[in-house]
Protein backbone atom coordinates (compact mmCIF):
# COMPACT_ATOMS: atom_id res chain seq x y z
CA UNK A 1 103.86 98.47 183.80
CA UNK A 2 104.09 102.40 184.98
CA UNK A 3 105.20 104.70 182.63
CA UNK A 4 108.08 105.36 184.75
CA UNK A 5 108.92 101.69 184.83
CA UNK A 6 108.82 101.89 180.74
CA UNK A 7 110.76 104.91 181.19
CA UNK A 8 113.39 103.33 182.58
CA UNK A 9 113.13 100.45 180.23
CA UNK A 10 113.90 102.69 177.18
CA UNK A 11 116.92 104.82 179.03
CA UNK A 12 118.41 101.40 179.58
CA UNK A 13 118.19 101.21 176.02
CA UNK A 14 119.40 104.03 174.45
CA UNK A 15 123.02 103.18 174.05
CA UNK A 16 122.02 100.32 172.14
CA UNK A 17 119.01 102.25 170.15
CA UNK A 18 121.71 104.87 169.01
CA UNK A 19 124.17 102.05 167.19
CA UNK A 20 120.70 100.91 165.35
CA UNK A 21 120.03 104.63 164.16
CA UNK A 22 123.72 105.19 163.13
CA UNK A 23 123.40 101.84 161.26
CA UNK A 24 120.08 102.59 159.12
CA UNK A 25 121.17 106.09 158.47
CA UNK A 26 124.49 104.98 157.07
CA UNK A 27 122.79 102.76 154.38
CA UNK A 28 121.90 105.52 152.10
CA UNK A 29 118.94 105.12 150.62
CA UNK A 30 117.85 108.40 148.13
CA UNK A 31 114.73 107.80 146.42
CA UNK A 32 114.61 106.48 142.94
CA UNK A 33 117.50 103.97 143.78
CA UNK A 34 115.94 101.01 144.17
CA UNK A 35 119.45 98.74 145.30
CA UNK A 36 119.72 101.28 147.82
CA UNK A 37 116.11 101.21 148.45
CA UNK A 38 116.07 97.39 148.80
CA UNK A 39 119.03 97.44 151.04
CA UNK A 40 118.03 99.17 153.71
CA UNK A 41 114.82 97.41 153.46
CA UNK A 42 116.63 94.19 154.07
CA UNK A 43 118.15 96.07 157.48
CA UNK A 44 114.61 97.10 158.70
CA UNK A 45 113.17 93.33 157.67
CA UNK A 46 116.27 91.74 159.89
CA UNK A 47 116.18 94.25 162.74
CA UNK A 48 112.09 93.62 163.11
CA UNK A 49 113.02 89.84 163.31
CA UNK A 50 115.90 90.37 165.67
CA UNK A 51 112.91 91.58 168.28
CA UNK A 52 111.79 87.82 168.19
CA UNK A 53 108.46 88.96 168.30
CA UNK A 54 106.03 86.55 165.71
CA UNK A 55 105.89 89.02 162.66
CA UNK A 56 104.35 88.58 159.33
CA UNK A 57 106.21 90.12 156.84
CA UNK A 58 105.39 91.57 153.56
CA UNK A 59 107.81 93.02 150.99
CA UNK A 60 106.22 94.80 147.95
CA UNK A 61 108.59 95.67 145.10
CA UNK A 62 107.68 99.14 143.05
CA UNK A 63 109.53 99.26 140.11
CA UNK A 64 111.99 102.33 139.76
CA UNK A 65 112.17 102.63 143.88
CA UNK A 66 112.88 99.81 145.58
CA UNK A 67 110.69 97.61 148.30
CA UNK A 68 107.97 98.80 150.49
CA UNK A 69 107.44 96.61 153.24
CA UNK A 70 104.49 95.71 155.04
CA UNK A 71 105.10 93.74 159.43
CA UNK A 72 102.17 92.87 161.38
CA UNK A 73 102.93 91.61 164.79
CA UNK A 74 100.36 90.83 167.62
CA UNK A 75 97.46 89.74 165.92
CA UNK A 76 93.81 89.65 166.98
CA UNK A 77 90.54 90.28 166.36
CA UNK A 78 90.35 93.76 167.08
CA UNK A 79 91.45 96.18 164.11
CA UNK A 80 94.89 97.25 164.05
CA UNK A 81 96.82 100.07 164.86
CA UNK A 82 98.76 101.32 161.64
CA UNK A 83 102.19 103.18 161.84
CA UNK A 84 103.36 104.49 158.58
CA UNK A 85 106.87 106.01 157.86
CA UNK A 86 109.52 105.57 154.82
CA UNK A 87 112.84 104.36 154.26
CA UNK A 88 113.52 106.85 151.70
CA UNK A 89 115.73 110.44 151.71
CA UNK A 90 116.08 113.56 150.06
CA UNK A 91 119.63 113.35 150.30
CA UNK A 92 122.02 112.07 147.56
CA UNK A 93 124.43 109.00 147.40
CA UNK A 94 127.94 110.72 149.19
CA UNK A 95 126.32 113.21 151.30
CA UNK A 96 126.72 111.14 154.29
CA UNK A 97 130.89 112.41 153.49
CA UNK A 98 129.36 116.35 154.45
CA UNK A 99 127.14 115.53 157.46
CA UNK A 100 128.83 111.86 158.93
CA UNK A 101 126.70 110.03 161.18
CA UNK A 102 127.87 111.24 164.35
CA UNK A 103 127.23 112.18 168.19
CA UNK A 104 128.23 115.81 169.20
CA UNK A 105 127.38 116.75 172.99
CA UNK A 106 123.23 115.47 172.69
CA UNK A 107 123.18 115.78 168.84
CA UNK A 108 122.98 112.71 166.65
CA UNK A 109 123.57 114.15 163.07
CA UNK A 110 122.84 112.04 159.75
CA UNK A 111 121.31 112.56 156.47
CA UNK A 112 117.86 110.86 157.04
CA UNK A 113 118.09 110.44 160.91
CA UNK A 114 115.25 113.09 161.48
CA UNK A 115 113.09 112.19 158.05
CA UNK A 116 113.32 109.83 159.73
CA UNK A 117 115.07 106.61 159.88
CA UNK A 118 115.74 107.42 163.76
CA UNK A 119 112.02 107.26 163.90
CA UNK A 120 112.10 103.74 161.80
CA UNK A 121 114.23 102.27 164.97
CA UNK A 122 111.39 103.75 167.01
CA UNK A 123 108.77 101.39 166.06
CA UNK A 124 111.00 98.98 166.15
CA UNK A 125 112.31 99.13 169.57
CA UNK A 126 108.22 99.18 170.94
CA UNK A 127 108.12 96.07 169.26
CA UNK A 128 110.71 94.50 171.05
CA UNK A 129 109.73 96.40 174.28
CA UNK A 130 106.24 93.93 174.31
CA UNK A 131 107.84 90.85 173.25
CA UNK A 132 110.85 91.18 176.04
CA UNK A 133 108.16 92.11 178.42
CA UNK A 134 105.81 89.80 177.81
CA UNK A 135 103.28 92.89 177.85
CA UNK A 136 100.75 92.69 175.00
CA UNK A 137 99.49 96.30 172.63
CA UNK A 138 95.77 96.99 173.23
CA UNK A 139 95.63 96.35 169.01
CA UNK A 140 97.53 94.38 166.54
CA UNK A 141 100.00 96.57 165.21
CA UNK A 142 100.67 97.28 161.15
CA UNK A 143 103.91 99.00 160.20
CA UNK A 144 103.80 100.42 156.41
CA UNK A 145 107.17 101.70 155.08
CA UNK A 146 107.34 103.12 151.71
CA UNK A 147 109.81 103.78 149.96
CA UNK A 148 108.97 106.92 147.40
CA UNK A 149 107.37 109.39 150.40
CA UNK A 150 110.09 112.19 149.86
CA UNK A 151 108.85 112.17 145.85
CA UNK A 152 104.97 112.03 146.18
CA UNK A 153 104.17 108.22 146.63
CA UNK A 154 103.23 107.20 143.65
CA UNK A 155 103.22 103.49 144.59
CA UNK A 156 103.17 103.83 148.45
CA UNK A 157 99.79 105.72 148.62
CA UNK A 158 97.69 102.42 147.34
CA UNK A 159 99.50 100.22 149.61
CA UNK A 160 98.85 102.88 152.07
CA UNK A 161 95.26 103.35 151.73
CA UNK A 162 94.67 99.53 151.36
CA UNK A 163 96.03 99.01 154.88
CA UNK A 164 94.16 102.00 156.75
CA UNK A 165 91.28 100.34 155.39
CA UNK A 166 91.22 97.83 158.02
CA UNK A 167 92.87 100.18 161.04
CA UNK A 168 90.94 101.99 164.10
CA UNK A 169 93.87 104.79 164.22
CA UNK A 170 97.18 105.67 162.74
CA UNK A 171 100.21 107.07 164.09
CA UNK A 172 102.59 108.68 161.92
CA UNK A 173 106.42 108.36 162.64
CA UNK A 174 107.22 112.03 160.44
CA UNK A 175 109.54 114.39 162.41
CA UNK A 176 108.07 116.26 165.26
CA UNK A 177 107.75 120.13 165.28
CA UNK A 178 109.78 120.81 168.23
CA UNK A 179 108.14 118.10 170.18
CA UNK A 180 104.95 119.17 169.19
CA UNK A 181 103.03 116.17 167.46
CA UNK A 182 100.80 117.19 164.23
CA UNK A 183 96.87 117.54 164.65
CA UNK A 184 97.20 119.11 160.72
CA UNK A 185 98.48 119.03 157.84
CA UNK A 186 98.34 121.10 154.75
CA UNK A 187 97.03 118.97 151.51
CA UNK A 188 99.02 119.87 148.81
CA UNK A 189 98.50 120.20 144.31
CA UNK A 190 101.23 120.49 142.22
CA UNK A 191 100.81 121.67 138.63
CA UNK A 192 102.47 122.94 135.76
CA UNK A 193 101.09 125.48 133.67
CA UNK A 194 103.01 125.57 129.99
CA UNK A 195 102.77 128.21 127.05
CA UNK A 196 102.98 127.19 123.44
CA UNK A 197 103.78 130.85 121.72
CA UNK A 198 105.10 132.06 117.84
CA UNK A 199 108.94 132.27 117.02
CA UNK A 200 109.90 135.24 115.12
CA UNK A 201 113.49 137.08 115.13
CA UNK A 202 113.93 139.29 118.07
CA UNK A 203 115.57 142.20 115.79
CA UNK A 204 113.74 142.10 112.17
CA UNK A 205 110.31 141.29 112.95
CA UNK A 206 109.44 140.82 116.49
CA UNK A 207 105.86 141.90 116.10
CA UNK A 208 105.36 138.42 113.96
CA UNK A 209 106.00 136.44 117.22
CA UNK A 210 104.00 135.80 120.40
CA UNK A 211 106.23 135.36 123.46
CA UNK A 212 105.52 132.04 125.86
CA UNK A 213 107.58 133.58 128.28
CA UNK A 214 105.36 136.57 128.33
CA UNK A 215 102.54 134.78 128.60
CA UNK A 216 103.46 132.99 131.49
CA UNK A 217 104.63 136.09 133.73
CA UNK A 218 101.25 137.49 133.37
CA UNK A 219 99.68 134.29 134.33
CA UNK A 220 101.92 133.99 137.20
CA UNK A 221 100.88 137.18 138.31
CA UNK A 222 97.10 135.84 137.69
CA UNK A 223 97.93 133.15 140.00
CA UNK A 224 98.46 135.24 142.78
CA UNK A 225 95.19 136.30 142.88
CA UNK A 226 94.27 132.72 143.58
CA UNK A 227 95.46 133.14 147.45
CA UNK A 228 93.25 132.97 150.09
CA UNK A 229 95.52 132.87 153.40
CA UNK A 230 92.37 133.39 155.65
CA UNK A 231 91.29 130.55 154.29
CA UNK A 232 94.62 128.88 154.95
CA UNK A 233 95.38 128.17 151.01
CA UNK A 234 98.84 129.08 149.11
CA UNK A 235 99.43 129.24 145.89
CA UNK A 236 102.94 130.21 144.84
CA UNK A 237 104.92 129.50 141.21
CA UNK A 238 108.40 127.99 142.20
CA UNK A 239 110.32 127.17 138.93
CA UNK A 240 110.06 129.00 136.12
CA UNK A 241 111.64 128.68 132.16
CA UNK A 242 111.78 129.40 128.55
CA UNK A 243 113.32 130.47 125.52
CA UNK A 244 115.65 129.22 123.20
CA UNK A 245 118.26 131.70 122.80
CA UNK A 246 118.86 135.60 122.78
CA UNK A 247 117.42 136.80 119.74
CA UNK A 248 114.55 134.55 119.45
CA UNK A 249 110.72 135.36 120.90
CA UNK A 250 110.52 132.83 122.88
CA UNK A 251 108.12 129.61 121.29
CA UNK A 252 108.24 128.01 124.94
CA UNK A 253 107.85 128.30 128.64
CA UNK A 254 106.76 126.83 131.58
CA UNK A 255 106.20 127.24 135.19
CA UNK A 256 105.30 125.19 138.20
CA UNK A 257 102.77 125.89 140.89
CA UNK A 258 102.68 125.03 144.17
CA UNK A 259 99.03 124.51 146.03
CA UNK A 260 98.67 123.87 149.69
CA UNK A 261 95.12 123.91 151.05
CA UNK A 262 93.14 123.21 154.01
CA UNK A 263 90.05 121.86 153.32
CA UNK A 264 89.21 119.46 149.93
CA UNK A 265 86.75 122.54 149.36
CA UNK A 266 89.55 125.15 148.61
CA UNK A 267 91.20 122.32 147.09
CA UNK A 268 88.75 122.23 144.37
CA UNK A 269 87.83 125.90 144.23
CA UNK A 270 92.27 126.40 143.18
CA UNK A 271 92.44 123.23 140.53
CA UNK A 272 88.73 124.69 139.15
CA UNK A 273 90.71 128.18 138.78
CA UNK A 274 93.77 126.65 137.56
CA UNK A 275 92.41 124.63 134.64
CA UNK A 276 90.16 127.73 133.68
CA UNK A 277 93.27 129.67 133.16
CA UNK A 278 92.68 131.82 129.23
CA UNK A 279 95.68 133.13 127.33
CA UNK A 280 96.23 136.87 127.73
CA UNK A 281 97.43 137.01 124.24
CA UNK A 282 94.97 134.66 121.99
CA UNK A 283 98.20 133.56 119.97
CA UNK A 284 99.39 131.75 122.61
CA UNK A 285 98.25 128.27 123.87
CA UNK A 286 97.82 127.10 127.25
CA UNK A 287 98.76 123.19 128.35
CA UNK A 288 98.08 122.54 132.17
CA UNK A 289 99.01 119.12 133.83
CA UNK A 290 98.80 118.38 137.33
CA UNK A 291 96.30 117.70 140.24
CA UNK A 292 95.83 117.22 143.92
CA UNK A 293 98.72 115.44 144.97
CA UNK A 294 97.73 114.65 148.39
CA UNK A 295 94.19 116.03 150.50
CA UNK A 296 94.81 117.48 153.79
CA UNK A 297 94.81 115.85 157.18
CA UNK A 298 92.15 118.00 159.42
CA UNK A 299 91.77 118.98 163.12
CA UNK A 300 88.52 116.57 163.75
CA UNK A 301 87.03 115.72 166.69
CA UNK A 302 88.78 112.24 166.40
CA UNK A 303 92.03 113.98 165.62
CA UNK A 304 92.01 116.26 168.97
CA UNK A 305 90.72 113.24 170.95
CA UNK A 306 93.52 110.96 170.05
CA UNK A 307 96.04 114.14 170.77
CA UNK A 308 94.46 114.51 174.41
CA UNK A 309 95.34 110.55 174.80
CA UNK A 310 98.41 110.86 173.84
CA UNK A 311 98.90 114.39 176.23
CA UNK A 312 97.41 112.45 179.12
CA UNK A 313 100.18 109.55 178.31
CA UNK A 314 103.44 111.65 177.95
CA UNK A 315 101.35 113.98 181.39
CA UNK A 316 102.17 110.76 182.73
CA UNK A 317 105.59 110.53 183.09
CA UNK A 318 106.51 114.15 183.54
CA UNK A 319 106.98 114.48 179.41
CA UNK A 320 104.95 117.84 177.85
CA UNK A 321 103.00 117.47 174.50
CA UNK A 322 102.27 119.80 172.36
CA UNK A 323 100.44 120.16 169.00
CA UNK A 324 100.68 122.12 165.72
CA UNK A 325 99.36 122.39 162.23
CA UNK A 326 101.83 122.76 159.74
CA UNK A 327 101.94 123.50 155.97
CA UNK A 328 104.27 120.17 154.57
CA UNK A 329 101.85 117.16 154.06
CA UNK A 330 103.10 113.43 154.63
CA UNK A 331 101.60 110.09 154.09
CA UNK A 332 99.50 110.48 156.82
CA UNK A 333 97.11 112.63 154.98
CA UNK A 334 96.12 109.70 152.56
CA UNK A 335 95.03 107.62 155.93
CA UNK A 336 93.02 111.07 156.70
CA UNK A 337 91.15 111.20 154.07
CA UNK A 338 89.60 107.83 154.50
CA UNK A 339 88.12 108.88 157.93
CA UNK A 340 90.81 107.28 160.20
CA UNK A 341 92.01 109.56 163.37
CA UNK A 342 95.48 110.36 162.84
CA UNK A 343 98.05 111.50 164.82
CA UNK A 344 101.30 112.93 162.88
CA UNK A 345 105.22 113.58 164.07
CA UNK A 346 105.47 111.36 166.54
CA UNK A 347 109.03 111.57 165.98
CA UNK A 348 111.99 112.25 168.19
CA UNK A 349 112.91 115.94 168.73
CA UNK A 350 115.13 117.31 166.34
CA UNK A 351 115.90 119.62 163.45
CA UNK A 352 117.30 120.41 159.85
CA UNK A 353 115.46 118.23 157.87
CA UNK A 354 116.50 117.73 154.19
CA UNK A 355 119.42 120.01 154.96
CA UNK A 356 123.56 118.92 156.25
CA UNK A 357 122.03 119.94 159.79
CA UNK A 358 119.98 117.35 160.58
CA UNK A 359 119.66 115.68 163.71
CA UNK A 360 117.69 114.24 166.25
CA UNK A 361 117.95 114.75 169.91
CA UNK A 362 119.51 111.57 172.31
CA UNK A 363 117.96 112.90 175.00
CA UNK A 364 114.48 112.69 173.71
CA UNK A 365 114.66 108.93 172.38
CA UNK A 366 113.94 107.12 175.59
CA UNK A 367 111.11 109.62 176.25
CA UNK A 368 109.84 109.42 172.86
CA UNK A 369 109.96 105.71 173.04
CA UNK A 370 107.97 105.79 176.26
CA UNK A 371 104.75 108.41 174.97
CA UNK A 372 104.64 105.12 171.69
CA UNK A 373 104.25 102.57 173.62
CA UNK A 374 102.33 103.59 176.22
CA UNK A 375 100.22 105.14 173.31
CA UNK A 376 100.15 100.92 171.83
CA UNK A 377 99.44 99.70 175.52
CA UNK A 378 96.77 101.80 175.94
């Protein structure tokens, strides 16, 4: 079939593809709330069937967030292509009552419709598009949807990297940056740095104490010297605390650190730093927790190669593609890291994710839709 033809197919569509998207993004579905996490897991499972394609199935409970679940359609003997996204949001339980699902001019506004249950639909409705076609994906085709994404994947990164195992390539259903699909990604550490100081009253004897939160503004000044923004590596302390009350030198305090890196190299040069931090005042003990959270997904050869097919497919039917790097890391990183090309925000236009903003674009599902499965077909 053309791409026009497919086109076509998918603007026929979209009346019915926006009533699916209000529908998932109405089931709210925060992360840590596993009923909420399981019900819109039961959604996804029955809209996947609805396609009548011949699925396989998988749901994987994870205790304290929900189900992750695990369709394979089209089998064969050639490895599969693996699409990852999650069912979980950022947003809490009521905040659907502050941004309503809704349609205003070419807006379609919902908490989660960006990141990115609109995007969930997406794989879907390729699905359906080869079984009411009768056209059949170049691969099999494994969708992964996790359910603890927005809060670090804990349990979603083994089922994750057990599945990309087996795959040629993975296409990652994040939002996209403007249109602009994601050659990189920023890996990312997260660490917390505490200091176990003296008490002593503020007034009579200060000089018998040794102040935590002292101790940890000099060693968040210390950090800073950790940057290296040529490099492409951040370090920045976001939350910082301490202290008991006014008159009191302070026993406690704590801060956390934010890394995001480029390469696994500068990714072990920062957590080398970090856990040779020294106490400025020799009073005061240091306790550091943390690690890499997630490696970073890098511009390779394979990377820009499956970009130019994918530019070449949306060149096709009159639809530009363009690419970025960007700073926030996503699941897709994990598949990275175990050598498989991946191409990131493949998700319809849009903005204001994690804020009462968000939205996604109608005009860009149909064309979206298109640049997937062509992507699958070829």
């Amino acid at each position: 079939m053309a791409p026009n033809e497919i086109l076509t197919y998918f603007e026929s569509r979209t009346e019915a593809v926006v009533a699916s998207i209000r529908e998932i993004v109405d089931i709210e579905s925060p992360s840590y709330d596993a009923p909420r996490s399981r019900a819109v897991v039961d959604w996804i499972e029955k809209a996947f069937r609805d396609t009548g394609a011949g699925l396989q199935v998988q749901r994987v409970p994870a205790e304290g967030y929900g189900d992750h679940i695990i369709v394979r359609a089209f089998p064969g003997e050639m490895q599969p292509v693996l699409l990852i996204g999650h069912s979980d949001t950022v947003h809490p339980v009521g905040a659907k009552d502050r941004n309503p699902t809704r349609v205003e001019n070419d807006k379609l506004f919902g908490c989660g419709v960006f990141d990115m249950k609109a995007n969930i639909v997406l794989m879907i409705e390729a699905i359906r598009f080869f079984e009411e076609t009768g056209i059949r994906p170049a691969r099999p085709i494994t969708v992964v949807i996790s359910c603890d994404e927005e809060v670090g994947s804990a349990t979603g990164r083994p089922l994750i990297e057990q599945e990309a195992e087996h795959a040629d390539h993975c296409f990652v259903f994040e939002p996209s940056s403007n249109g602009s699909v994601k050659t990189g990604r920023k890996g990312t550490g997260m660490y917390t740095l505490r200091a176990h100081g003296i008490p002593a009253h503020a007034g009579l004897e200060p000089e018998k104490g040794a102040s935590a939160i002292l101790e940890i503004a000099r060693q968040i000044g210390h950090l800073q010297t950790f940057n290296a923004p040529d490099l492409g590596t951040t370090v920045n302390v976001c939350t910082a605390a301490g202290g008991t009350t006014t008159n009191v030198i302070p026993e406690f305090a704590q801060c956390t650190v934010d890394v995001r890196f480029s390469s696994l190299n500068e990714a072990e040069r920062v957590y080398e730093e970090i856990y040779a931090l020294k106490p400025f005042d020799e009073r005061v003990t240091l306790e550091i927790l943390g690690s890499v959270n997630r490696p970073p997904l890098e511009r390779t050869p394979a990377v820009i190669s499956l970009f130019e097919k994918a530019r070449n497919a949306a060149a096709s039917f009159g639809y530009d593609l363009g690419e970025t790097q960007v700073g926030g890391a996503s699941d897709g990183n994990f598949v990275a890291a175990l050598g498989v090309p991946v191409l990131d925000g493949l998700g319809i236009k849009g903005d204001g994710a994690h804020t009462l903003q968000e939205h996604i674009l109608v005009s860009d599902i149909a064309k979206r839709a298109t640049l997937v499965t062509s992507l699958l077909a070829a």
